[in-house]
C-alpha atoms as a PDB file:
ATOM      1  CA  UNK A   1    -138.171 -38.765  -5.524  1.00  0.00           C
ATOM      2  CA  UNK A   2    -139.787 -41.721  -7.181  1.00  0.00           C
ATOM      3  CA  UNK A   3    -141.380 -44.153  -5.719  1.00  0.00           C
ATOM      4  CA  UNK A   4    -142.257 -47.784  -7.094  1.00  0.00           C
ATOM      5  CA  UNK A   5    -146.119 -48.080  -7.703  1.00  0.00           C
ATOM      6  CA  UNK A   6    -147.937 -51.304  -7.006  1.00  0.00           C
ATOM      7  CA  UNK A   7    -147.532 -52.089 -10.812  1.00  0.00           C
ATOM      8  CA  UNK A   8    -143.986 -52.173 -10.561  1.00  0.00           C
ATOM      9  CA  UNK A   9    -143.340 -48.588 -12.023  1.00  0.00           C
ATOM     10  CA  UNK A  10    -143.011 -45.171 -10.417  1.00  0.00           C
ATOM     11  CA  UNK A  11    -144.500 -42.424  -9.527  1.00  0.00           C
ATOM     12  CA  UNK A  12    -144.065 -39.108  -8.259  1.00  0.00           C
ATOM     13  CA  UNK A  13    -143.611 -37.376  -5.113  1.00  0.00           C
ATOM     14  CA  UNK A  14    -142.808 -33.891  -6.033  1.00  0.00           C
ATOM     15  CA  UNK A  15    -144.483 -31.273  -8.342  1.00  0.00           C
ATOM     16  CA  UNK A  16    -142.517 -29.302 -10.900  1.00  0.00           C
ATOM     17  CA  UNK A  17    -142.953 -25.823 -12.047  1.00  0.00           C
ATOM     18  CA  UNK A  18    -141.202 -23.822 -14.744  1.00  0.00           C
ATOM     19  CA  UNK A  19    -140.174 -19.652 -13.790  1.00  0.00           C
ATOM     20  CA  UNK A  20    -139.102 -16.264 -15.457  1.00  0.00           C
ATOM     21  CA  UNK A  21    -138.076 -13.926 -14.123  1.00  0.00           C
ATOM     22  CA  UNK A  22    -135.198 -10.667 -14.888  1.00  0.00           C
ATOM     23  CA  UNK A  23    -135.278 -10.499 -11.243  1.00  0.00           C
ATOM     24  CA  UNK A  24    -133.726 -14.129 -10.365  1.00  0.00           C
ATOM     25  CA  UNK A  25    -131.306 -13.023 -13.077  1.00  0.00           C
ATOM     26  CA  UNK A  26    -130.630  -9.877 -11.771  1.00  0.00           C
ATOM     27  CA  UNK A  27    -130.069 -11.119  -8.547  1.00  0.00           C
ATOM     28  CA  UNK A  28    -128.470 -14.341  -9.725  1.00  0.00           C
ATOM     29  CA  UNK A  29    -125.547 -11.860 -11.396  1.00  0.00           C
ATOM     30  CA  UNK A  30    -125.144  -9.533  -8.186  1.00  0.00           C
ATOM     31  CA  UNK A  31    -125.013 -12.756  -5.884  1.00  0.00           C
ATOM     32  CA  UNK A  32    -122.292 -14.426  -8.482  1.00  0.00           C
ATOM     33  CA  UNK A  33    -120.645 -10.907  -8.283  1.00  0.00           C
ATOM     34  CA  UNK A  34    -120.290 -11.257  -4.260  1.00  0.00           C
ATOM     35  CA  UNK A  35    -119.018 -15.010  -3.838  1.00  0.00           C
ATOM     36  CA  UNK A  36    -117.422 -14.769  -7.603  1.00  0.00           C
ATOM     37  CA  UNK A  37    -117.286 -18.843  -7.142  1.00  0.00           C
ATOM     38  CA  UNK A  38    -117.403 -21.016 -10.338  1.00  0.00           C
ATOM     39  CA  UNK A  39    -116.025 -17.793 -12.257  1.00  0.00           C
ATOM     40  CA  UNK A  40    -113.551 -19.978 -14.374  1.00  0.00           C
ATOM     41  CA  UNK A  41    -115.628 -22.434 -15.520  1.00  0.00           C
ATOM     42  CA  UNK A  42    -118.159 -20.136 -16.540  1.00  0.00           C
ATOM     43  CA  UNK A  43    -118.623 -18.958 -20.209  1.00  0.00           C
ATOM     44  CA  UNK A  44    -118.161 -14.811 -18.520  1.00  0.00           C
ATOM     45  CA  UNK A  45    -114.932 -16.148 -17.479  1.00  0.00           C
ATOM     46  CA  UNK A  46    -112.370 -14.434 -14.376  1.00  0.00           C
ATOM     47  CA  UNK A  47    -112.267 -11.134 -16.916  1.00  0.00           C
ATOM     48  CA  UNK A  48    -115.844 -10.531 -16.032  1.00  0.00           C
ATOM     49  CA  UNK A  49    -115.508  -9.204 -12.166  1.00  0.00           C
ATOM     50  CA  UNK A  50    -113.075  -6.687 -13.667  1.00  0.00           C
ATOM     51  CA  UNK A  51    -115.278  -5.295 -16.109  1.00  0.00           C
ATOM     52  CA  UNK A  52    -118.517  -5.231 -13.905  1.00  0.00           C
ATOM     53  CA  UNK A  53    -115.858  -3.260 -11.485  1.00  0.00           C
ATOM     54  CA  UNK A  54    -115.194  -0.683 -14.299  1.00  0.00           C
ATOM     55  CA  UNK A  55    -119.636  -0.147 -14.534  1.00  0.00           C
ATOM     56  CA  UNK A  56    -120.682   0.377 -11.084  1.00  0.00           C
ATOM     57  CA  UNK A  57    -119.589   3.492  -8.860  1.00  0.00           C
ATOM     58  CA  UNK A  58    -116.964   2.755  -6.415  1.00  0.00           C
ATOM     59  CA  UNK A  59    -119.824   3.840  -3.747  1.00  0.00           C
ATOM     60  CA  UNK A  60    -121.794   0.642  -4.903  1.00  0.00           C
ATOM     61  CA  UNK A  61    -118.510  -1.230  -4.837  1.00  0.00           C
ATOM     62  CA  UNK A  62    -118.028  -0.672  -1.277  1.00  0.00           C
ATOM     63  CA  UNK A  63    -121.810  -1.598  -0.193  1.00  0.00           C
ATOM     64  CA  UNK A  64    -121.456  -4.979  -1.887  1.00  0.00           C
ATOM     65  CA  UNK A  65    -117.790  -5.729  -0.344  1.00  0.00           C
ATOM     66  CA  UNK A  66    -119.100  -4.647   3.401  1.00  0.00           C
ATOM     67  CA  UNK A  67    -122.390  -6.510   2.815  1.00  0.00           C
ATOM     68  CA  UNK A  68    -121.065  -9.574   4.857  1.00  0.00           C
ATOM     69  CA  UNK A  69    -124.682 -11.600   5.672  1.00  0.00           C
ATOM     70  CA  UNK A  70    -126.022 -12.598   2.458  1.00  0.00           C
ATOM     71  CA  UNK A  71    -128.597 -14.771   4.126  1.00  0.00           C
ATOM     72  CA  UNK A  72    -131.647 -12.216   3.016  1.00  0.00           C
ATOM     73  CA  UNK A  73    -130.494 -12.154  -0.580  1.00  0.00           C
ATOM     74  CA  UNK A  74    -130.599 -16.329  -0.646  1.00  0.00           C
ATOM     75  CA  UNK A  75    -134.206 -16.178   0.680  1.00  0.00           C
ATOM     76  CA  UNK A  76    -135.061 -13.764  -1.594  1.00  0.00           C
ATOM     77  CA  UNK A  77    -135.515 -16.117  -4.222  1.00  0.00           C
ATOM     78  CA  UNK A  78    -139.042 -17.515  -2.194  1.00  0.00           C
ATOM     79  CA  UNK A  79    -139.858 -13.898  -2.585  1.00  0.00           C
ATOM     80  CA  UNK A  80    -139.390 -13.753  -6.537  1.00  0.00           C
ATOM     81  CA  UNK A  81    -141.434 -16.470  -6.258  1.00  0.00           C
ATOM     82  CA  UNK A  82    -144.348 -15.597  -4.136  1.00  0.00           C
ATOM     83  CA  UNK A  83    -144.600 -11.743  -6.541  1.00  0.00           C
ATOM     84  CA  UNK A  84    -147.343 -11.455  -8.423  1.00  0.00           C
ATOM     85  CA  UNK A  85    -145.195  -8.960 -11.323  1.00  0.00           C
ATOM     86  CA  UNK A  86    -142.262 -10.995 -11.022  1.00  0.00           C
ATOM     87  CA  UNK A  87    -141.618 -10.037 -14.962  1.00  0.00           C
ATOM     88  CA  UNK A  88    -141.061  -6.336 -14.038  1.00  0.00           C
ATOM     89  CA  UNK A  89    -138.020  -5.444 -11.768  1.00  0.00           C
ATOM     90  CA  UNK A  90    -139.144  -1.893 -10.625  1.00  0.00           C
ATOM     91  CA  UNK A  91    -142.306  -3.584  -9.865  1.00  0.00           C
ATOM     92  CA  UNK A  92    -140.940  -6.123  -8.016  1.00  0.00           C
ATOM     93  CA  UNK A  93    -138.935  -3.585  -5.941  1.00  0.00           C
ATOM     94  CA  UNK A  94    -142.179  -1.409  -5.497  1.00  0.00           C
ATOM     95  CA  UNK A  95    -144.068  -4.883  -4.070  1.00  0.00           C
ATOM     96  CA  UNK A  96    -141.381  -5.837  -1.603  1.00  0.00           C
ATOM     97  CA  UNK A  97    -141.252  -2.289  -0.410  1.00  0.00           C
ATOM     98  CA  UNK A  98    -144.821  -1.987   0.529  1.00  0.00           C
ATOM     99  CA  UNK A  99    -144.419  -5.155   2.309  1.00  0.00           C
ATOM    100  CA  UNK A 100    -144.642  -4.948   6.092  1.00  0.00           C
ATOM    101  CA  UNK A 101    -142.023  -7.082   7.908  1.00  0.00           C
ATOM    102  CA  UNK A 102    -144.519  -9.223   8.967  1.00  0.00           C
ATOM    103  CA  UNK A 103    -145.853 -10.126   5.443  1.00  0.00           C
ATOM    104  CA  UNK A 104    -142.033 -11.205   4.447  1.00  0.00           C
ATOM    105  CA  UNK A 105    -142.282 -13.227   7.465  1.00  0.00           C
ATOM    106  CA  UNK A 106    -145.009 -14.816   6.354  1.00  0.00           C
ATOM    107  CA  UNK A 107    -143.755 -15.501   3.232  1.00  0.00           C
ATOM    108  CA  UNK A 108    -140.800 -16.887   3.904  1.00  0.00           C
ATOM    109  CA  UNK A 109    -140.918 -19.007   6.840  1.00  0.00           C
ATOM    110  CA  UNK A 110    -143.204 -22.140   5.312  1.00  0.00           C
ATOM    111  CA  UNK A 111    -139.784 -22.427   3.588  1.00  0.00           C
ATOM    112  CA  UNK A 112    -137.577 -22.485   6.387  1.00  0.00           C
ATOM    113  CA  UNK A 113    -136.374 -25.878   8.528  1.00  0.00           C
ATOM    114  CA  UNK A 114    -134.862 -25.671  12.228  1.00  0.00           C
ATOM    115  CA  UNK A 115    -131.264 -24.984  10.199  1.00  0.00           C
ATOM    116  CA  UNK A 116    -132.313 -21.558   9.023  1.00  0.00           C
ATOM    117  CA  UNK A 117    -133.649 -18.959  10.534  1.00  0.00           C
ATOM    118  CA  UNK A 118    -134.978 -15.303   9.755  1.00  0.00           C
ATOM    119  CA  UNK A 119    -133.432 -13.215  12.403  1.00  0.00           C
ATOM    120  CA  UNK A 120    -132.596  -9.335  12.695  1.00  0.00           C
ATOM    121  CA  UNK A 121    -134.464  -6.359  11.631  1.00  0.00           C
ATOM    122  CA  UNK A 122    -136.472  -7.435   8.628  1.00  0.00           C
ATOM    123  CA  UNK A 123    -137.380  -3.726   7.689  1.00  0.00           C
ATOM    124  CA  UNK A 124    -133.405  -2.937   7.784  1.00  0.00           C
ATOM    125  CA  UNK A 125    -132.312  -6.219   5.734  1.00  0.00           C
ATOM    126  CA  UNK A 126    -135.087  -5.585   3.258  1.00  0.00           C
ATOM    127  CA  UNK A 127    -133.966  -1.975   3.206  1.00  0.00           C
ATOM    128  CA  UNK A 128    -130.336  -2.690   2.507  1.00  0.00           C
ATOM    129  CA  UNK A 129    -131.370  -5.906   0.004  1.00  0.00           C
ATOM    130  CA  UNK A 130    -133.456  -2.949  -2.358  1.00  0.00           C
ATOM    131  CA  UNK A 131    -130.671  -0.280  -2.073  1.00  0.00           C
ATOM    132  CA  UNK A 132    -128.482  -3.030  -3.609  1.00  0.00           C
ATOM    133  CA  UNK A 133    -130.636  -4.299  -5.723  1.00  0.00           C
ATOM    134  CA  UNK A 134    -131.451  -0.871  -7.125  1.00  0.00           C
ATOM    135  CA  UNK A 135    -127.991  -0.028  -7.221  1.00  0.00           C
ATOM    136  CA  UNK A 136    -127.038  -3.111  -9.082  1.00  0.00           C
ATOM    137  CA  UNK A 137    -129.886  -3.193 -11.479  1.00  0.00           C
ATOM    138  CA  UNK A 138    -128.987   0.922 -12.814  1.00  0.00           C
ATOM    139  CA  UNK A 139    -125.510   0.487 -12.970  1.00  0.00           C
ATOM    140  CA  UNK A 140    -124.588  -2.917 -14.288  1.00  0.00           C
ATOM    141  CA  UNK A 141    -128.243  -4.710 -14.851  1.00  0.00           C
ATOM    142  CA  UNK A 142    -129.369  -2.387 -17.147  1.00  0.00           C
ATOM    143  CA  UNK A 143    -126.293  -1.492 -19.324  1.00  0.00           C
ATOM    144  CA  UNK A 144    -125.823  -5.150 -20.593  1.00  0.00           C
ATOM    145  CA  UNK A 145    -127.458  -5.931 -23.833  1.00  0.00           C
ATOM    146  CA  UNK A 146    -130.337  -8.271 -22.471  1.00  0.00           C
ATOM    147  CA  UNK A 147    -131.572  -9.380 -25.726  1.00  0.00           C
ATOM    148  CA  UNK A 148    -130.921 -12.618 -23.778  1.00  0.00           C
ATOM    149  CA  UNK A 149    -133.849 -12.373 -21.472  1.00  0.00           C
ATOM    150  CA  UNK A 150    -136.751 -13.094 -24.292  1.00  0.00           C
ATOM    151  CA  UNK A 151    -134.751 -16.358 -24.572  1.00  0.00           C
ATOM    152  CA  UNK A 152    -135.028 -17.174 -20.793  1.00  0.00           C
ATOM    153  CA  UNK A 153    -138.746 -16.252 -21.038  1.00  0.00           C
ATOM    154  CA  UNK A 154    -138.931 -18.525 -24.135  1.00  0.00           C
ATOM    155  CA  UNK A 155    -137.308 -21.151 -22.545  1.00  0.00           C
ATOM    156  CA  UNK A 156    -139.530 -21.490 -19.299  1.00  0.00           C
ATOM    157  CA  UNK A 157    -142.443 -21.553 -21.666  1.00  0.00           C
ATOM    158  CA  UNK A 158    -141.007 -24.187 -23.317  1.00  0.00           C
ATOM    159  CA  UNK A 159    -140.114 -26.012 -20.126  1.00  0.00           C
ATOM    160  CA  UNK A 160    -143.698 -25.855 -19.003  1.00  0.00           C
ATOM    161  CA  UNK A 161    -145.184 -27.505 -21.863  1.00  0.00           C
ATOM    162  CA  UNK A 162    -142.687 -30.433 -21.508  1.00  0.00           C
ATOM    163  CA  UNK A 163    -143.786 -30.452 -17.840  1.00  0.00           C
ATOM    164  CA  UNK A 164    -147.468 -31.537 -18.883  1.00  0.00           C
ATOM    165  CA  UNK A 165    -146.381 -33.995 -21.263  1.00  0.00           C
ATOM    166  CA  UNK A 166    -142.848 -35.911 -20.262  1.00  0.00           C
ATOM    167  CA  UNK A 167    -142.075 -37.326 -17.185  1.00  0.00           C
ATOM    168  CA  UNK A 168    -140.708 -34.723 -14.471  1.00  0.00           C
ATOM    169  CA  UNK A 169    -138.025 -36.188 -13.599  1.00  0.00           C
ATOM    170  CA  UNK A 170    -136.818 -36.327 -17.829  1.00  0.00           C
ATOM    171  CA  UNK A 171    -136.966 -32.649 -17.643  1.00  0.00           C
ATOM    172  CA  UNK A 172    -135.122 -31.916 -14.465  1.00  0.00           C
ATOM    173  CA  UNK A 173    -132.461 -33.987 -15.751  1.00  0.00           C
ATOM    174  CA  UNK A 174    -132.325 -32.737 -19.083  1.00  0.00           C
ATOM    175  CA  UNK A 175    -132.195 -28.820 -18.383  1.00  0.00           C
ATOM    176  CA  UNK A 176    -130.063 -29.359 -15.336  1.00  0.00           C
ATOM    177  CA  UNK A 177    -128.405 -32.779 -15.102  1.00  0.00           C
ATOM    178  CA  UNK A 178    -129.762 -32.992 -11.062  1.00  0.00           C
ATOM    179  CA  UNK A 179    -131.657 -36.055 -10.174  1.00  0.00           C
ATOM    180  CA  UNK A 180    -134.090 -36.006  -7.099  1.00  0.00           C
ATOM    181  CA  UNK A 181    -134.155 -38.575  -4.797  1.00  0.00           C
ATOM    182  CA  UNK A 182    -135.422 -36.882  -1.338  1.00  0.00           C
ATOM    183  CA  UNK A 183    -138.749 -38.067  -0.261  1.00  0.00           C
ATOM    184  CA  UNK A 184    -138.612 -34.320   1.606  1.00  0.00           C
ATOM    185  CA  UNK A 185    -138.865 -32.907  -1.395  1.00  0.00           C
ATOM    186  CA  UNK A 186    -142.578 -31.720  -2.477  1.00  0.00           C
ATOM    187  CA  UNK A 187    -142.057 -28.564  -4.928  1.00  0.00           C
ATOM    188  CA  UNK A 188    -139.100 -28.698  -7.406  1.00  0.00           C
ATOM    189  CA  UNK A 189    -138.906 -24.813  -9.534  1.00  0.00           C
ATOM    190  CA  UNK A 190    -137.185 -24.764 -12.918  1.00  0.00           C
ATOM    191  CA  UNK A 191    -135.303 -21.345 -13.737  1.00  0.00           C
ATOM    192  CA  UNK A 192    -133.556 -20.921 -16.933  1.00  0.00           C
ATOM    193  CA  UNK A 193    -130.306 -18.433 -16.422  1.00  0.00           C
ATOM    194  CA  UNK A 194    -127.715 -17.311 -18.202  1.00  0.00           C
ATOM    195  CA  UNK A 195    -125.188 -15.433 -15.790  1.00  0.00           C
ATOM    196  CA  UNK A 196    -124.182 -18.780 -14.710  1.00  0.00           C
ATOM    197  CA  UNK A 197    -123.511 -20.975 -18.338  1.00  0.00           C
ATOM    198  CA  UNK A 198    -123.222 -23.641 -18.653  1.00  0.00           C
ATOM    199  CA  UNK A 199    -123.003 -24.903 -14.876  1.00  0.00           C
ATOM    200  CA  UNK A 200    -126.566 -25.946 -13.105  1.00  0.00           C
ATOM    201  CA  UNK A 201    -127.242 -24.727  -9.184  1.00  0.00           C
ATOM    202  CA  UNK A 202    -129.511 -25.752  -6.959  1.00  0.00           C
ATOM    203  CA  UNK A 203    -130.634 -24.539  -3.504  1.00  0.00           C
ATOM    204  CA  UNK A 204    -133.097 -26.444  -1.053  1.00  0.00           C
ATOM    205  CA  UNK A 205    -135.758 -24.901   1.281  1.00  0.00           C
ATOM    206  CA  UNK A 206    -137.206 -27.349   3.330  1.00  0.00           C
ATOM    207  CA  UNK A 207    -138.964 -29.239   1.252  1.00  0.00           C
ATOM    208  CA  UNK A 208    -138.690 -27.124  -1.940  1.00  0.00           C
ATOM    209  CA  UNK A 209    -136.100 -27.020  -4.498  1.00  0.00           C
ATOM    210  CA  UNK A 210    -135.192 -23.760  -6.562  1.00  0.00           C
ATOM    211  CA  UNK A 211    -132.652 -25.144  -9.804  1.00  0.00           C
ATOM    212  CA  UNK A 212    -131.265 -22.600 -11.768  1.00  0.00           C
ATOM    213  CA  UNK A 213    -130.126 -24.057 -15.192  1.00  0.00           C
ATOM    214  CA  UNK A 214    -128.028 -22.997 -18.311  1.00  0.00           C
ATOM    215  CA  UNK A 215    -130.196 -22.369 -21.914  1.00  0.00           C
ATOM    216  CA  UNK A 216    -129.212 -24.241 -24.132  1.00  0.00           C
ATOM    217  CA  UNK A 217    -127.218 -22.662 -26.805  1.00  0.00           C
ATOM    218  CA  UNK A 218    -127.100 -24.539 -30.325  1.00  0.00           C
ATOM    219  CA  UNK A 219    -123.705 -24.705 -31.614  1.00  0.00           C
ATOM    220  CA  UNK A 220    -122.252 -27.845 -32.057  1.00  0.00           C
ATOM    221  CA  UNK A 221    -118.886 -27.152 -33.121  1.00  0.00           C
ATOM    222  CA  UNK A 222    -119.033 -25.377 -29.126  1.00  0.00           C
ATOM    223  CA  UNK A 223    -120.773 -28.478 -27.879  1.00  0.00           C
ATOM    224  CA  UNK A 224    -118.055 -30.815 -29.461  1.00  0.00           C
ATOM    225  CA  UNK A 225    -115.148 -29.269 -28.633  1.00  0.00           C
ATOM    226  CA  UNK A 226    -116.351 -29.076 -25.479  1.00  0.00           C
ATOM    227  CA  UNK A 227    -117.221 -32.190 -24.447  1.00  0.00           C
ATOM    228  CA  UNK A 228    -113.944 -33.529 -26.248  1.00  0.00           C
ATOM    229  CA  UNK A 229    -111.895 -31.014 -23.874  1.00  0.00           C
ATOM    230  CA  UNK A 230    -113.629 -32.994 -21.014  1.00  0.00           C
ATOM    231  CA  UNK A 231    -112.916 -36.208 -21.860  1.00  0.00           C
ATOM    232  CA  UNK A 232    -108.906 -35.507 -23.088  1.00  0.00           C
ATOM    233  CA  UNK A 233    -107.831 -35.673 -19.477  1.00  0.00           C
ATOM    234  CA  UNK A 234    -107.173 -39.230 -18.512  1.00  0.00           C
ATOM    235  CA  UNK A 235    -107.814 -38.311 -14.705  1.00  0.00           C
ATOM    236  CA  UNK A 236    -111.072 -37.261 -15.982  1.00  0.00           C
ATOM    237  CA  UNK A 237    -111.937 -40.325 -17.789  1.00  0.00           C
ATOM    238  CA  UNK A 238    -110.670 -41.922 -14.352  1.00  0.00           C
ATOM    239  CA  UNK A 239    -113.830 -40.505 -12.319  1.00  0.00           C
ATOM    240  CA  UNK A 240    -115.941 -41.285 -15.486  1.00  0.00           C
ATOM    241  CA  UNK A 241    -114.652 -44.777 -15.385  1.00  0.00           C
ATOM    242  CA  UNK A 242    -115.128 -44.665 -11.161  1.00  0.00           C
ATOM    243  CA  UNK A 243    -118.801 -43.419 -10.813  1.00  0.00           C
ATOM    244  CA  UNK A 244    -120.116 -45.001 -14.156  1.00  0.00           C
ATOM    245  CA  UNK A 245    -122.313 -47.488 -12.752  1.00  0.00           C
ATOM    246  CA  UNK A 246    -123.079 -46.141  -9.338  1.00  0.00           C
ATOM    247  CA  UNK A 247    -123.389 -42.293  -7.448  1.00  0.00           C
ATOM    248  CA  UNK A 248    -120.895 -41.331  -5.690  1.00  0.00           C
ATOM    249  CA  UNK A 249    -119.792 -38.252  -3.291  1.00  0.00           C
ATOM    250  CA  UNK A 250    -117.229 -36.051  -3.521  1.00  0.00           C
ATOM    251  CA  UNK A 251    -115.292 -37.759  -0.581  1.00  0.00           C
ATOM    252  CA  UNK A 252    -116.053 -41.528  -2.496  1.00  0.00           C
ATOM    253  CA  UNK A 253    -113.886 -39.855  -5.415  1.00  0.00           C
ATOM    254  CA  UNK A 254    -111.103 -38.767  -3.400  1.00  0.00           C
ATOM    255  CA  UNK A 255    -110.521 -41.889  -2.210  1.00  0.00           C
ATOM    256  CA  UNK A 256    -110.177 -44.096  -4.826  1.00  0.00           C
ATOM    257  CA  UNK A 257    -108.302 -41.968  -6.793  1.00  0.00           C
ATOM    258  CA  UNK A 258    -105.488 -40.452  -4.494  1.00  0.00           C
ATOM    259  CA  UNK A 259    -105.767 -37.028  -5.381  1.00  0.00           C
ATOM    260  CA  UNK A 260    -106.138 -33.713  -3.906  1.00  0.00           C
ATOM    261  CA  UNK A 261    -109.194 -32.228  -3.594  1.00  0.00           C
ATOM    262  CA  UNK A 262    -108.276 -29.074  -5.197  1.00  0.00           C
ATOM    263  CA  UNK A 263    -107.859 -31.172  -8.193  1.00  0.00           C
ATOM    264  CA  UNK A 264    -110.863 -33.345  -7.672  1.00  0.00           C
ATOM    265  CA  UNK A 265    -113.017 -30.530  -7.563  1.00  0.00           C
ATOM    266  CA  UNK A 266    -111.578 -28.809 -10.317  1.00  0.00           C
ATOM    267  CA  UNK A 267    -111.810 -31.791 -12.797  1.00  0.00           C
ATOM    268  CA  UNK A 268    -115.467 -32.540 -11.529  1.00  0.00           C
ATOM    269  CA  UNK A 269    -116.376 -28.667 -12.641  1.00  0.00           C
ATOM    270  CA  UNK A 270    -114.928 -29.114 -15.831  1.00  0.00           C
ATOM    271  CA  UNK A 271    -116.982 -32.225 -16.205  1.00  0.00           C
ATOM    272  CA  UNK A 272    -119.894 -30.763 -14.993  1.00  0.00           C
ATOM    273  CA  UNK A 273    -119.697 -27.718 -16.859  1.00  0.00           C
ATOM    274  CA  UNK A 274    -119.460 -30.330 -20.300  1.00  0.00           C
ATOM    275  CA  UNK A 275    -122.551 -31.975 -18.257  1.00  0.00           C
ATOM    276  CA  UNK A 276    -121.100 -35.219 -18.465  1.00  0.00           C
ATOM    277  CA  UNK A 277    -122.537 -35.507 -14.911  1.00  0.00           C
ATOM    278  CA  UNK A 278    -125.459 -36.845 -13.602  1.00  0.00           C
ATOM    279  CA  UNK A 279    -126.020 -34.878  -9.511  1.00  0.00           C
ATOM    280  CA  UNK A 280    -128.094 -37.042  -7.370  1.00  0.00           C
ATOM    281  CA  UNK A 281    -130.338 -34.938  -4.279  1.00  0.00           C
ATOM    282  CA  UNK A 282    -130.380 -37.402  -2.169  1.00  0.00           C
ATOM    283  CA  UNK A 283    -131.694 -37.200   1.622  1.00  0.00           C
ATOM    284  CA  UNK A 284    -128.455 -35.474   3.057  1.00  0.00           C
ATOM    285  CA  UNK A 285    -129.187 -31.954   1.182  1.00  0.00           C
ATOM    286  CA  UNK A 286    -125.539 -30.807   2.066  1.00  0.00           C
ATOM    287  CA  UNK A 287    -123.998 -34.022  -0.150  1.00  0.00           C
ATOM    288  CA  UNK A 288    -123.426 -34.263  -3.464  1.00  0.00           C
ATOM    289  CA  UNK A 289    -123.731 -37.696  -5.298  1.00  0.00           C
ATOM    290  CA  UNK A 290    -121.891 -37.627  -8.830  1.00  0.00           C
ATOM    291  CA  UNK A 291    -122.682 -40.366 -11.005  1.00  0.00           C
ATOM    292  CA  UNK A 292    -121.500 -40.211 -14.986  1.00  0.00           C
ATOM    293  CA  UNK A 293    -124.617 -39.251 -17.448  1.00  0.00           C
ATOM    294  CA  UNK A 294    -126.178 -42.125 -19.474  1.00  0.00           C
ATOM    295  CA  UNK A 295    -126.371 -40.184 -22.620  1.00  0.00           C
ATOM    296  CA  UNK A 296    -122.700 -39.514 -22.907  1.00  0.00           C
ATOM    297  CA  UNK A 297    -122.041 -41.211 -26.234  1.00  0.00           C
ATOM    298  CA  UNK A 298    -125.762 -40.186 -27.511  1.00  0.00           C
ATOM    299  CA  UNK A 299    -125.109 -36.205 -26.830  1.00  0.00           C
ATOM    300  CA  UNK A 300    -121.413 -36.869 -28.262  1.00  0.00           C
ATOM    301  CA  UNK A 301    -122.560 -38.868 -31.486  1.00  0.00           C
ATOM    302  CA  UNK A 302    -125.382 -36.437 -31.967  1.00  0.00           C
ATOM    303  CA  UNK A 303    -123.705 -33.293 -31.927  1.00  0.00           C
ATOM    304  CA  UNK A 304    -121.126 -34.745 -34.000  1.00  0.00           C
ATOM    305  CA  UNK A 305    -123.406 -36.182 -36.733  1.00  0.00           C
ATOM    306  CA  UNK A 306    -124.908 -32.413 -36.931  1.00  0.00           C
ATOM    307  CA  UNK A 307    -121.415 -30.474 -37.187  1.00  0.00           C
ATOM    308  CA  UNK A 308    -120.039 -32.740 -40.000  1.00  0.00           C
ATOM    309  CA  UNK A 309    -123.373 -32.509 -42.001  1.00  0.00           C
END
């Protein structure tokens, strides 16, 4: 969050860091795989779950459909984190193997608040969580053409030099279109992705924030047609219109327009995934608060100007 400074500006009250890692990737794709949510609005499209389907064994296929708890795999994150050869998989896999369960403990629970909770056999779930992972990385991970992940390394790099020079909060916003505003918020990590283009996520530990953003790609005939598609809706240009000057939830939107919230939610994706959204993280980590990005015209006008040149 920011805070005003007794010279009238503000400061900070979170630090930023920039990641890379395959592994986040890897285990970004097999977790998108298992919830398949957002699937339509992604660039890999529905078509995607059918052709991982025709990769991996129907023996894998089975694993991943009975694994029901996915609570290990979300915390898993704080352990891509916490390796020290996060750039390697097999390493990684090798580290969290020869960790005892109370090391993983250890780990993880700085993270955790009074609504989460380790629980079970840690030995088992970290077990199971490599078996998968293995499994996932042989048979899908690893027969994709990953020229891509140079770029994600190229891109954190790149993020971490704009981290020492602009403001923080600038470079959340730009690479993810979130906004932090929790004062509970200390540590704020930065992972470029590209399983889930062009949509931003974000997941809260405590008082730490893991953001998984889109690369961006430059093609501004894409960019324009894009952001034209998501403005060529007149219910769209409704919520625009609604939350322009102030953040709103999801609820605030439902209201004053009339609508389902099947179709709320779908015409806020499309509008996010054109990141004509602003997301504010406000105290209440389980809300929401949609507000319509400042730069509109300036990202419209500027990718414009460069197609027509």
């Amino acid at each position: 969050m920011l805070r005003l400074n007794k010279n009238g500006g503000y400061m900070m009250t979170y630090k930023v860091e920039s990641l890379y890692s395959p592994v986040y990737e890897l285990l970004l794709s097999l977790s998108l795989y298992k919830r398949q949510t957002h699937l339509k609005y992604l660039e890999v499209g529905t078509k995607w779950k059918e052709d991982v389907e025709n990769k991996i064994s129907d023996e894998l296929l089975r694993k991943i459909q009975a694994k029901n708890n996915l609570a290990f795999e979300d915390l898993s994150v704080l352990l891509i984190i916490s390796c020290p050869v996060k750039k390697d998989i097999q390493s990684f896999i090798n580290w969290l193997r020869e960790l005892s369960p109370g090391e993983i403990y250890e780990l993880l629970t700085p993270y955790l608040d009074e609504s989460m909770n380790i629980s079970g056999n840690l030995s088992l779930q970290r077990s199971e969580y490599i078996e998968l992972l293995q499994g996932w990385n042989e048979q899908y991970f690893q027969k994709m053409d990953l020229s891509f992940l140079p770029a994600l390394e190229k891109e954190a790099k790149l993020v971490e030099k704009r981290i020492k020079k602009d403001k923080a909060e600038k470079v959340i916003n730009s690479t993810s279109r979130f906004i932090v505003e929790s004062e509970a918020i200390k540590k704020v990590y930065l992972i470029p992705a590209s399983h889930i283009q062009p949509i931003s996520l974000v997941d809260q530990f405590k008082d730490t924030l893991v953001i998984t953003y889109p690369i961006t790609k430059e093609n501004h005939f894409n960019e324009v047609l894009k952001l034209t598609k998501a403005m060529s809706d007149e219910r769209r240009l409704k919520i625009l219109r609604f939350i322009s000057s102030q953040s709103c939830t999801f609820t605030d939107i439902v209201k004053e327009l009339d609508m389902a919230k099947g179709n709320i939610h779908h015409h806020l994706s499309i509008l996010r995934s054109a990141r004509l959204l602003d997301i504010h993280l406000k105290e209440d980590n389980h809300t929401f608060y949609y507000q319509t990005h400042k730069g509109i015209t300036n990202n419209l006008k500027g990718n414009l100007d460069l197609l027509l040149q």
